[in-house]
N, C-alpha and C. Protein backbone atom coordinates (compact mmCIF):
# COMPACT_ATOMS: atom_id res chain seq x y z
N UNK A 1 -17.76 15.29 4.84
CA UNK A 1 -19.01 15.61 4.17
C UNK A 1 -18.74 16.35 2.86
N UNK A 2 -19.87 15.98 2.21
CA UNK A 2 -19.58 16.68 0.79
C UNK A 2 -20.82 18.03 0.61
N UNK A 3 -20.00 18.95 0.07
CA UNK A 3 -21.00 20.33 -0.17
C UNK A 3 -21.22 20.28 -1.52
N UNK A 4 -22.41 21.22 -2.04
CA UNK A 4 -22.58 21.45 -3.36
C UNK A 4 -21.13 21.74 -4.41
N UNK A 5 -20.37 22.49 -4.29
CA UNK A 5 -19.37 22.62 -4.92
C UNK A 5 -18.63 21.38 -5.18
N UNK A 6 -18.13 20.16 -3.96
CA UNK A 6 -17.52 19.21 -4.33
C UNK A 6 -18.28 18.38 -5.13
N UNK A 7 -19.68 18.02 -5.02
CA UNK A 7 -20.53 17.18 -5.88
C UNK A 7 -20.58 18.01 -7.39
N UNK A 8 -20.44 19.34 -7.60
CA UNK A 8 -20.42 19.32 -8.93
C UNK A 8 -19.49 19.11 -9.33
N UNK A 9 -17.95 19.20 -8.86
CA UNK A 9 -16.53 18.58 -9.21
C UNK A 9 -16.79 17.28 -9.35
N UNK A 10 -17.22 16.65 -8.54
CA UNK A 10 -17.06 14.92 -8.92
C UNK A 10 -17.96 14.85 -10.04
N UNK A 11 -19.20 15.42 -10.61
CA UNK A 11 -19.72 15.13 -11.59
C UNK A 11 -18.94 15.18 -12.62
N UNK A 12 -17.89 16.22 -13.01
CA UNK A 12 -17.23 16.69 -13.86
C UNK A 12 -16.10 15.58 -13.78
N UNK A 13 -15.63 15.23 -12.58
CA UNK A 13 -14.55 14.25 -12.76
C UNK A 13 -14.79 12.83 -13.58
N UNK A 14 -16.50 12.15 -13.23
CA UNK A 14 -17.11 11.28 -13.40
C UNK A 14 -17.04 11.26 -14.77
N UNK A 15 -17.62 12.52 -15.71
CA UNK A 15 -17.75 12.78 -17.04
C UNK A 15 -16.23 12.44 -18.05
N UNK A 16 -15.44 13.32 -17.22
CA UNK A 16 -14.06 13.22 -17.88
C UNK A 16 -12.86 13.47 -16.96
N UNK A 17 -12.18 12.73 -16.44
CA UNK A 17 -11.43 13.23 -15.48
C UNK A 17 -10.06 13.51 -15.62
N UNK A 18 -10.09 13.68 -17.26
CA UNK A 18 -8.61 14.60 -17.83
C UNK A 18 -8.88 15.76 -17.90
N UNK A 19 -10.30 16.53 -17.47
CA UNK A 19 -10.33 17.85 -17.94
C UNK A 19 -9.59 18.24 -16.48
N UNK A 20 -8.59 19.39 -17.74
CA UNK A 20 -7.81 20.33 -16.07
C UNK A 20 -8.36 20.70 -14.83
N UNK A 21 -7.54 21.05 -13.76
CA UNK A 21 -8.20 21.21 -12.51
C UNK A 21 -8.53 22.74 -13.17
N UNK A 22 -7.71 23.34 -13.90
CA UNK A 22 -8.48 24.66 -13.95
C UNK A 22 -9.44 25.20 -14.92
N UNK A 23 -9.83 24.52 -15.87
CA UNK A 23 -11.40 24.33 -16.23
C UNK A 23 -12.23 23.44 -15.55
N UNK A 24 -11.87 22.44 -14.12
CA UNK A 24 -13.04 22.33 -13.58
C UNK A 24 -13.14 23.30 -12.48
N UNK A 25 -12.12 24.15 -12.10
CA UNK A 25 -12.20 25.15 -11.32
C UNK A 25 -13.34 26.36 -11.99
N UNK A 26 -12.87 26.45 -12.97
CA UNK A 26 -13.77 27.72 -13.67
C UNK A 26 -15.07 27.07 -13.86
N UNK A 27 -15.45 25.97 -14.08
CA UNK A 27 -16.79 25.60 -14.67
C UNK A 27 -17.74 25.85 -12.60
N UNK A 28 -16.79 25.35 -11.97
CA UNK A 28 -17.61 25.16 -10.27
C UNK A 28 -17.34 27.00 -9.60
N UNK A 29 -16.58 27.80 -10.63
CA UNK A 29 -16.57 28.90 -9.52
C UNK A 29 -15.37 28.93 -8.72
N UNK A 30 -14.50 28.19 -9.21
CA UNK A 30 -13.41 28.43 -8.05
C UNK A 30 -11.95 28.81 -8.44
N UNK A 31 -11.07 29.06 -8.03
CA UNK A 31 -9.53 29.29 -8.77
C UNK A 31 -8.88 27.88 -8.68
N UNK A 32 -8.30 28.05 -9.17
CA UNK A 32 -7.06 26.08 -9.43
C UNK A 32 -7.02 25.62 -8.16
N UNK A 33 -5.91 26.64 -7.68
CA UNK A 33 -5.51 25.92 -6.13
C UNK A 33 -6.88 25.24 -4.90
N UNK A 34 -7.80 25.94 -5.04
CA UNK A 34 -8.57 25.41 -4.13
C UNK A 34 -9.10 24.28 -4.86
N UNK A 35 -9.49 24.65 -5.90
CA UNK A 35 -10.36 23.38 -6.53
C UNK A 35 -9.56 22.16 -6.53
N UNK A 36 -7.98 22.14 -6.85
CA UNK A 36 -7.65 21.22 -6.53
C UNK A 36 -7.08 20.58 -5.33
N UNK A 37 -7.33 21.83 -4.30
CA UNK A 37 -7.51 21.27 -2.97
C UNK A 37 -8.63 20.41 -2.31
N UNK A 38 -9.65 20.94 -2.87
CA UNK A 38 -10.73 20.10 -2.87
C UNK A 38 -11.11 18.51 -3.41
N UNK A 39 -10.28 18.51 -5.02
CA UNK A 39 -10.04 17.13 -5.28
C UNK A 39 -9.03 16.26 -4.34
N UNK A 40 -7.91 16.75 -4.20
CA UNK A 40 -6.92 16.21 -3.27
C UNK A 40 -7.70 15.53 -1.76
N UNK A 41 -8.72 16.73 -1.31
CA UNK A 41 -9.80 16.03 -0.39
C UNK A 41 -10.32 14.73 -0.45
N UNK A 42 -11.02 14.75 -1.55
CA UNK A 42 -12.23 13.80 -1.96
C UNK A 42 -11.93 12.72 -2.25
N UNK A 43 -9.95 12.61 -2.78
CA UNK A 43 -9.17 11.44 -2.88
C UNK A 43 -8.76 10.92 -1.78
N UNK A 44 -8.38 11.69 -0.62
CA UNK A 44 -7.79 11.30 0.62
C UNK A 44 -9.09 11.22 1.65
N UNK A 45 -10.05 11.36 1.35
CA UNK A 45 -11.50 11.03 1.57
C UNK A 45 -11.74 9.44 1.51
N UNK A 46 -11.18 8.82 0.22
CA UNK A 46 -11.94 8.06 -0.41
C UNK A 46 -13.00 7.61 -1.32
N UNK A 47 -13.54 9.33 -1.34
CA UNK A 47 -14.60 9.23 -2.24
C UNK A 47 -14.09 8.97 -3.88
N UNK A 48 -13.02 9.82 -3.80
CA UNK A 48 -12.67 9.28 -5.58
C UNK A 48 -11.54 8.06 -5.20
N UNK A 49 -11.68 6.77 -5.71
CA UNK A 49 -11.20 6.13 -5.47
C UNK A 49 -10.03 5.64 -6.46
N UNK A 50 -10.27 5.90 -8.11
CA UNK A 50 -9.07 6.28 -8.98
C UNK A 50 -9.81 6.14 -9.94
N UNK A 51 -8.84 7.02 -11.02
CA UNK A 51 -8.90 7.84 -12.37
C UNK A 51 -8.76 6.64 -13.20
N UNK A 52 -9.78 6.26 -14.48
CA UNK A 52 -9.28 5.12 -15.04
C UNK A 52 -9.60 5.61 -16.65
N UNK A 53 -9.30 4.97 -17.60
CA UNK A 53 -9.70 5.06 -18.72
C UNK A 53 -10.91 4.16 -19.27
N UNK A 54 -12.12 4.37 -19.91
CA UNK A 54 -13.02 3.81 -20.29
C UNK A 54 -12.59 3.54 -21.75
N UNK A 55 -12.14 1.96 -22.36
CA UNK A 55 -12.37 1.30 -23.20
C UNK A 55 -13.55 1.02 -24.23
N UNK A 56 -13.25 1.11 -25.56
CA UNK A 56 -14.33 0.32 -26.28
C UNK A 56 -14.19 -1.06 -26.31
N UNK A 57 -14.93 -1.97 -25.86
CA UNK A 57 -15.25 -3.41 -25.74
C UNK A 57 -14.58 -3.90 -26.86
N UNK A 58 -15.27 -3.26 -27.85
CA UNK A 58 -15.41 -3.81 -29.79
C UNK A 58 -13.78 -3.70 -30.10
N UNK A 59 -12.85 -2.69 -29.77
CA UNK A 59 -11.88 -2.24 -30.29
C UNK A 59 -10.55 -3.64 -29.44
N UNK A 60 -11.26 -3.53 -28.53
CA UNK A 60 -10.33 -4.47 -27.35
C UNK A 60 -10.81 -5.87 -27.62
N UNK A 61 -11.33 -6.45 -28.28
CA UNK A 61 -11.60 -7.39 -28.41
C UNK A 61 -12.35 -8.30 -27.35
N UNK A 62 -13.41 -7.61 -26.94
CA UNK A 62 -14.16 -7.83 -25.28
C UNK A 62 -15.61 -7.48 -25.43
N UNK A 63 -16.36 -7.86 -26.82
CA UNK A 63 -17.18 -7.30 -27.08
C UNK A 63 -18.51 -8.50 -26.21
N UNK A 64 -18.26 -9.74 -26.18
CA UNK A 64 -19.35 -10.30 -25.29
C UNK A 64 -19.47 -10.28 -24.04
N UNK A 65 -21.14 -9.85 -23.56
CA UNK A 65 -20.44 -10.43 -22.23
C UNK A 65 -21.78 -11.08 -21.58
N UNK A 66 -21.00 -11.68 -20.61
CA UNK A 66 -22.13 -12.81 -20.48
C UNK A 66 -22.20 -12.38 -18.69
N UNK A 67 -23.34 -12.91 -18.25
CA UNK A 67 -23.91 -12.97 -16.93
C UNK A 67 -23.91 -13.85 -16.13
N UNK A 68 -23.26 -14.20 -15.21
CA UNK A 68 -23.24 -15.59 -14.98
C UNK A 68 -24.22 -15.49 -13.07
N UNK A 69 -24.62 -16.61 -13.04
CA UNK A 69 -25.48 -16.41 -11.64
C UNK A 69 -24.89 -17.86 -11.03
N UNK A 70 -24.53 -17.70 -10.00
CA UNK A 70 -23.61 -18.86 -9.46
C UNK A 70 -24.63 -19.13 -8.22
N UNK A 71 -24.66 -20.62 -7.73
CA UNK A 71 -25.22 -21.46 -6.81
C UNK A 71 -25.15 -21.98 -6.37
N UNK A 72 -24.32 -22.17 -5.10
CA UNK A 72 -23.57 -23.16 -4.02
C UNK A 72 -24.47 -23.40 -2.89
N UNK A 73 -24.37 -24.40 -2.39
CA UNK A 73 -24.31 -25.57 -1.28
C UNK A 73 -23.35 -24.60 -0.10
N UNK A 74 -22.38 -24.05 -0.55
CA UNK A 74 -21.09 -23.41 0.20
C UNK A 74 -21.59 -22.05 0.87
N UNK A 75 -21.49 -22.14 2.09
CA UNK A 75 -22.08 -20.70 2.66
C UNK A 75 -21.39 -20.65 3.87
N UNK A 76 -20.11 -21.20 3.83
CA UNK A 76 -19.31 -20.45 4.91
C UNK A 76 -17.85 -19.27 4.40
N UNK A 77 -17.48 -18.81 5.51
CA UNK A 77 -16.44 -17.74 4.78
C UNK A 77 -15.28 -18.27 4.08
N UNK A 78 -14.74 -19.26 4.63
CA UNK A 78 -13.87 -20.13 4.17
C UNK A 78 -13.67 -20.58 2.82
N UNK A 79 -14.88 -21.03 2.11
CA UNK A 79 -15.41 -21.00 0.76
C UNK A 79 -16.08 -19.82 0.20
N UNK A 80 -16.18 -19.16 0.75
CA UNK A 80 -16.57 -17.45 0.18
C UNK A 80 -14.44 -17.00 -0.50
N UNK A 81 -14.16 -16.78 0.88
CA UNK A 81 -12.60 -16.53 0.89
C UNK A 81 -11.49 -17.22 -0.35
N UNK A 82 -12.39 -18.40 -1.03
CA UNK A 82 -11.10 -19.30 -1.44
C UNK A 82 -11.88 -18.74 -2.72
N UNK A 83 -13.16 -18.87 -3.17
CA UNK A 83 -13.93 -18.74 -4.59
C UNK A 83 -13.65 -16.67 -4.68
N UNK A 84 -13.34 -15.95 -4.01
CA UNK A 84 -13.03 -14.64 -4.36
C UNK A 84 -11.34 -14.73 -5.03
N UNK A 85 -10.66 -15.63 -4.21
CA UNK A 85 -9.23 -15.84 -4.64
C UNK A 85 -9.51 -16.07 -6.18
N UNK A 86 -10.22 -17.57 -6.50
CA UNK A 86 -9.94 -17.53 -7.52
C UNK A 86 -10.18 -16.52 -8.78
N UNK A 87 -11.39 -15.99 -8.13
CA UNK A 87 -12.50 -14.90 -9.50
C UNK A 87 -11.50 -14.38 -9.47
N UNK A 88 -10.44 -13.39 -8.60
CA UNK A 88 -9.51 -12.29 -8.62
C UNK A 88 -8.33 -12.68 -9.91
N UNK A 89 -8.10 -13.91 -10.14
CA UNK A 89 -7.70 -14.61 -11.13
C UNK A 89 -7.46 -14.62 -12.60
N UNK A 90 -9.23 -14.07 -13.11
CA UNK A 90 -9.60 -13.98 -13.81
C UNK A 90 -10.03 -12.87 -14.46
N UNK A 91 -9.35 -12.29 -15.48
CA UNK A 91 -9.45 -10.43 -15.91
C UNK A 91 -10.91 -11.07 -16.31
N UNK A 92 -11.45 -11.81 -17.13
CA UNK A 92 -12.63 -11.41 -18.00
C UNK A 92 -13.67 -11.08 -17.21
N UNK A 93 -13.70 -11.54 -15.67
CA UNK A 93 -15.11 -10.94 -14.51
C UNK A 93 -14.59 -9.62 -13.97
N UNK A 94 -15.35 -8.67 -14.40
CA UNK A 94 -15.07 -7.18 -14.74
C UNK A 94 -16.22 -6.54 -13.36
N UNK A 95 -17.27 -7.64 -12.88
CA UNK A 95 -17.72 -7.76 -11.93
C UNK A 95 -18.10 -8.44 -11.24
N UNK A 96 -18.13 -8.83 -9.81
CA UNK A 96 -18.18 -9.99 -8.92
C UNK A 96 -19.57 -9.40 -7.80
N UNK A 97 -20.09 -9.93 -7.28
CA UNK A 97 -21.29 -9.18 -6.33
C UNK A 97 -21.82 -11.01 -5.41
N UNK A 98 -21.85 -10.38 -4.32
CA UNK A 98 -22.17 -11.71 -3.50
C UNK A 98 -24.03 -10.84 -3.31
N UNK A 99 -25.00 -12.13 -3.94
CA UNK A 99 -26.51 -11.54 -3.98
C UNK A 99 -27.26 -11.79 -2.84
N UNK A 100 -28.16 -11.72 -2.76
CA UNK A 100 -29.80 -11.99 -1.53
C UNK A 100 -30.64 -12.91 -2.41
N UNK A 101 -32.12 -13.59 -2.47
CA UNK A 101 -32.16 -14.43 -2.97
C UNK A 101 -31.83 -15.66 -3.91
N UNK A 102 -32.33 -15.96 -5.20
CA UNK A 102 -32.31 -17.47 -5.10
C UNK A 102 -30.47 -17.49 -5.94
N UNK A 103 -30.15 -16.17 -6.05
CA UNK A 103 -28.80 -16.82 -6.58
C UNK A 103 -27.55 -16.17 -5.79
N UNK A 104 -26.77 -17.09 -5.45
CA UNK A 104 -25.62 -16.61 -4.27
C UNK A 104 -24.61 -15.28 -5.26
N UNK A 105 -24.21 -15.67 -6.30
CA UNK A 105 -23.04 -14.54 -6.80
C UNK A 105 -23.43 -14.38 -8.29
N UNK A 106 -23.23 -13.32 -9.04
CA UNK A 106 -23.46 -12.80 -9.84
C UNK A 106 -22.11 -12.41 -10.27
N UNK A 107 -21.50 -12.96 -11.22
CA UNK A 107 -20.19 -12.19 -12.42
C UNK A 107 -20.86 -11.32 -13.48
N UNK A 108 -20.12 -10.35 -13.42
CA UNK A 108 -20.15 -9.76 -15.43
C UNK A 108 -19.01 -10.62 -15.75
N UNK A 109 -18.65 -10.93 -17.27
CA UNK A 109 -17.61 -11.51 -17.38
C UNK A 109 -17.82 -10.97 -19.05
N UNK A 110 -16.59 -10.87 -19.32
CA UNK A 110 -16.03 -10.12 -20.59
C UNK A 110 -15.45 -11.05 -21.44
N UNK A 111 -15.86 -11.47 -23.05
CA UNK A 111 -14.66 -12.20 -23.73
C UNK A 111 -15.35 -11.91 -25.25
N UNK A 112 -13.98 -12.41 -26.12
CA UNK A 112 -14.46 -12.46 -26.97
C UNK A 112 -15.74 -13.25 -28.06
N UNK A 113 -15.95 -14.17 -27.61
CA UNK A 113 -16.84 -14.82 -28.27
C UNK A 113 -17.52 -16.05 -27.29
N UNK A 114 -18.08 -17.19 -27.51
CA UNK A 114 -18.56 -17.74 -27.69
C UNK A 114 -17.70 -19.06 -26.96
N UNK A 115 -16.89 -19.22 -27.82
CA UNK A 115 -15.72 -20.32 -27.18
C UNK A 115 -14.33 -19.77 -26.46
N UNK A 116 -14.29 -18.84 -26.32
CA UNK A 116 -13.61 -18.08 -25.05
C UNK A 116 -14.23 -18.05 -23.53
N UNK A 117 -15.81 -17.76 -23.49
CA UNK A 117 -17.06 -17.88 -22.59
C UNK A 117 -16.26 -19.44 -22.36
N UNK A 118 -16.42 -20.43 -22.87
CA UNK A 118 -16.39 -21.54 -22.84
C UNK A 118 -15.36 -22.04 -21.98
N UNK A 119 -14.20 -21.90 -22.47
CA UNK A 119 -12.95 -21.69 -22.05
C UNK A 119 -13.17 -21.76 -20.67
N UNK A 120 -13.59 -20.15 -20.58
CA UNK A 120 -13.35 -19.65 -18.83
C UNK A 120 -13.98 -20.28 -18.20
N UNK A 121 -15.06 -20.52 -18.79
CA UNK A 121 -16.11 -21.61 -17.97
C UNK A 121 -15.48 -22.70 -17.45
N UNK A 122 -14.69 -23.70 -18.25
CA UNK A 122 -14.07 -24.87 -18.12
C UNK A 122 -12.86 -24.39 -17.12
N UNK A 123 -12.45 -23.92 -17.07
CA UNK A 123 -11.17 -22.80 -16.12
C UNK A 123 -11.72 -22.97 -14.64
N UNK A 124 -13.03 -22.23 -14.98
CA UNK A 124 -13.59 -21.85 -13.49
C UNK A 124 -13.96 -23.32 -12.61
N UNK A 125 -14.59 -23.84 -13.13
CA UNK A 125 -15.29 -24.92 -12.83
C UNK A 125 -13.54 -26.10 -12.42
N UNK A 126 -12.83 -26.33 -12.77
CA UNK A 126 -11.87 -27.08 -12.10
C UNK A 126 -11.26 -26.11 -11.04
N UNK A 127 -11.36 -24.92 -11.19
CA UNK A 127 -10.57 -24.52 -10.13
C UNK A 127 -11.55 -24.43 -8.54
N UNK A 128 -12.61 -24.67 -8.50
CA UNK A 128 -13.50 -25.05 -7.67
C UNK A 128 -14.98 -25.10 -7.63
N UNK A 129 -15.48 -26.02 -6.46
CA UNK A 129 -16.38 -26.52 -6.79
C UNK A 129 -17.73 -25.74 -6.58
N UNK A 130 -18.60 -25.36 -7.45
CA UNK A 130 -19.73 -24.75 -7.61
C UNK A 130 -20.93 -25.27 -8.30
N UNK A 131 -22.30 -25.11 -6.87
CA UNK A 131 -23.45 -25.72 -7.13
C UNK A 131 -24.07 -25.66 -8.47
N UNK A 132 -24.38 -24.65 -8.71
CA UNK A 132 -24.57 -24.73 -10.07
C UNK A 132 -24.43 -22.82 -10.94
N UNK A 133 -24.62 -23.26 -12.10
CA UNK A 133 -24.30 -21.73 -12.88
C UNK A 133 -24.80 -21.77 -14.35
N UNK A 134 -25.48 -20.63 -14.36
CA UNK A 134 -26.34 -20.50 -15.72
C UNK A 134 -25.67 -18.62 -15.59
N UNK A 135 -25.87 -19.01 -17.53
CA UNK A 135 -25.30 -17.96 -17.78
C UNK A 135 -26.03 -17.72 -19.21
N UNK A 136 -26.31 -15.70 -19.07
CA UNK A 136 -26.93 -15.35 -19.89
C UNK A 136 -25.81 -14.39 -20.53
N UNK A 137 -26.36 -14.67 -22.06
CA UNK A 137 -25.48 -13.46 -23.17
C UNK A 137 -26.13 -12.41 -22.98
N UNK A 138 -25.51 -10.93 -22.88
CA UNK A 138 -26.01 -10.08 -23.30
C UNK A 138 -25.91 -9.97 -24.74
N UNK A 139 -27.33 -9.30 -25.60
CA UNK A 139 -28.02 -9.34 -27.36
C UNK A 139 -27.23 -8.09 -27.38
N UNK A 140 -27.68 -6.91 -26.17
CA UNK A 140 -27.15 -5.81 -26.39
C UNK A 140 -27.32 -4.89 -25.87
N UNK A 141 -26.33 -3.87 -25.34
CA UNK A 141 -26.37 -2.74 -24.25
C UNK A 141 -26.79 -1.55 -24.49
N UNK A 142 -27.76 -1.32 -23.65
CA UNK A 142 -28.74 -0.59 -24.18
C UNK A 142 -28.40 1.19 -23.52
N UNK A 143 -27.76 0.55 -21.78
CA UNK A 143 -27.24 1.37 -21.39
C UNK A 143 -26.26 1.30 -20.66
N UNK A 144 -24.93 1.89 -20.40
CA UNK A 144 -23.71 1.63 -20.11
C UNK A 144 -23.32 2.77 -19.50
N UNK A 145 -23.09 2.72 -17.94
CA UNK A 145 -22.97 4.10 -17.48
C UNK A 145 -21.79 4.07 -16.61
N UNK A 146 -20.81 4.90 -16.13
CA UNK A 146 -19.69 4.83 -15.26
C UNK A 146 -19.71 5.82 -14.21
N UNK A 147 -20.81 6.45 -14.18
CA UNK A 147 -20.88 7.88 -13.14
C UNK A 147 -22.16 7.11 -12.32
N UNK A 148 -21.77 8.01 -11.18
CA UNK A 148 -23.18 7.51 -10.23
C UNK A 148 -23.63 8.79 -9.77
N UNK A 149 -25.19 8.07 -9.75
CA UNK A 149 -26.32 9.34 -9.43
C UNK A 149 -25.46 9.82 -8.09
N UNK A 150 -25.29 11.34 -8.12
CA UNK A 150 -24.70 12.19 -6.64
C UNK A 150 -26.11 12.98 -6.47
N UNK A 151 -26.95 12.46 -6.55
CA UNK A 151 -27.77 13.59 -6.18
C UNK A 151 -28.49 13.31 -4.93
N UNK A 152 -28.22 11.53 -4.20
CA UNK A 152 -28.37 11.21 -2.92
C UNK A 152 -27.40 11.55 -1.82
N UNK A 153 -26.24 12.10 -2.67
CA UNK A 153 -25.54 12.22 -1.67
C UNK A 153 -26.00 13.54 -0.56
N UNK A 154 -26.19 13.13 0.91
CA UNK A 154 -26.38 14.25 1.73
C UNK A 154 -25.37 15.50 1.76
N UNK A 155 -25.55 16.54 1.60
CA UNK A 155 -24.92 18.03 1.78
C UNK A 155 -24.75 18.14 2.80
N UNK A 156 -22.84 18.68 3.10
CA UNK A 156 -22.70 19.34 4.49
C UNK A 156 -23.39 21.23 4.17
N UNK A 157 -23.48 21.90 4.97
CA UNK A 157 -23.37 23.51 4.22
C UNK A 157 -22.47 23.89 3.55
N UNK A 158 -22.78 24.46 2.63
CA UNK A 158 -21.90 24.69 1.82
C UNK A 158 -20.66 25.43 2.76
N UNK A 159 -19.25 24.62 2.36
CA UNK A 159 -18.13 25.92 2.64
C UNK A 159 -17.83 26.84 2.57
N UNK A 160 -17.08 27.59 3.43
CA UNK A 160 -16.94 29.03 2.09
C UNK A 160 -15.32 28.93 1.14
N UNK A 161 -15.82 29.50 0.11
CA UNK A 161 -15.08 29.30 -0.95
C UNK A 161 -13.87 29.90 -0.50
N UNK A 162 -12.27 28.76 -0.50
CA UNK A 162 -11.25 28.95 -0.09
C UNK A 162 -10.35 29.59 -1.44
């Protein structure tokens, strides 16, 4: 369970997670060692699952990205199992999501332009067979977020400060 103290650490980790354990110790109230006993927790928890660097799209050359909504005939695991193989394949789907109504899977997919989209498209499509797929450009991101709301997360009582 997570207490108030660890949820304001993960906020802070979420924000920037090069800032030292001992300015996020001082910002939550706590000395180094515990605080980063506490992260060491939350990793061997599972809750932080790893430290990554956030990219500019524009700079990386990854500035489009397109939406793709996929539609199969295919609804056993077998063909679930073989079409995850391939997406795993492919760096430019940055996200994969199996949906509930009228469309089975949803990609983000990342590229540079126009005829790169294209490309992968032609890629995807021989490497197996899929009912159908429409795909929207994003014009432009309006909002782009990498932290998640913690404020559902349920509270154990607070610990006492080690």
């Amino acid at each position: 369970m997570i207490d108030r103290l660890d949820r304001k650490i993960l906020q802070i980790l979420q924000e920037d997670a090069t800032i030292p354990v001992a300015e996020i110790g001082r910002r939550v109230g706590l000395s180094t060692t515990p605080c980063w006993r506490r992260i060491q927790k939350l990793e061997e928890d599972g809750v932080i699952l790893r430290r990554v660097a956030i990219l500019d799209p524009r700079k990386v050359n990854a500035k489009v990205t397109v939406f793709v909504s996929i539609t199969t005939s295919q609804h056993n695991e077998e063909w679930l199992k073989r079409f995850a193989e391939v997406i795993r394949d492919f760096p430019e789907v940055v996200e994969f999501y199996r949906m509930s109504g009228q469309v089975d899977y949803l990609l983000r997919v990342v590229v540079p332009d126009i005829e790169a989209y294209d490309a992968f498209y032609k890629r995807l499509i021989s490497k197996i067979d899929i009912g159908d797929v429409s795909s929207a450009f994003a014009m432009e991101q309006i909002k782009f977020a990498t932290t998640l709301p913690l404020n559902y997360v349920p509270l154990e009582k607070d610990k006492g400060v080690v």
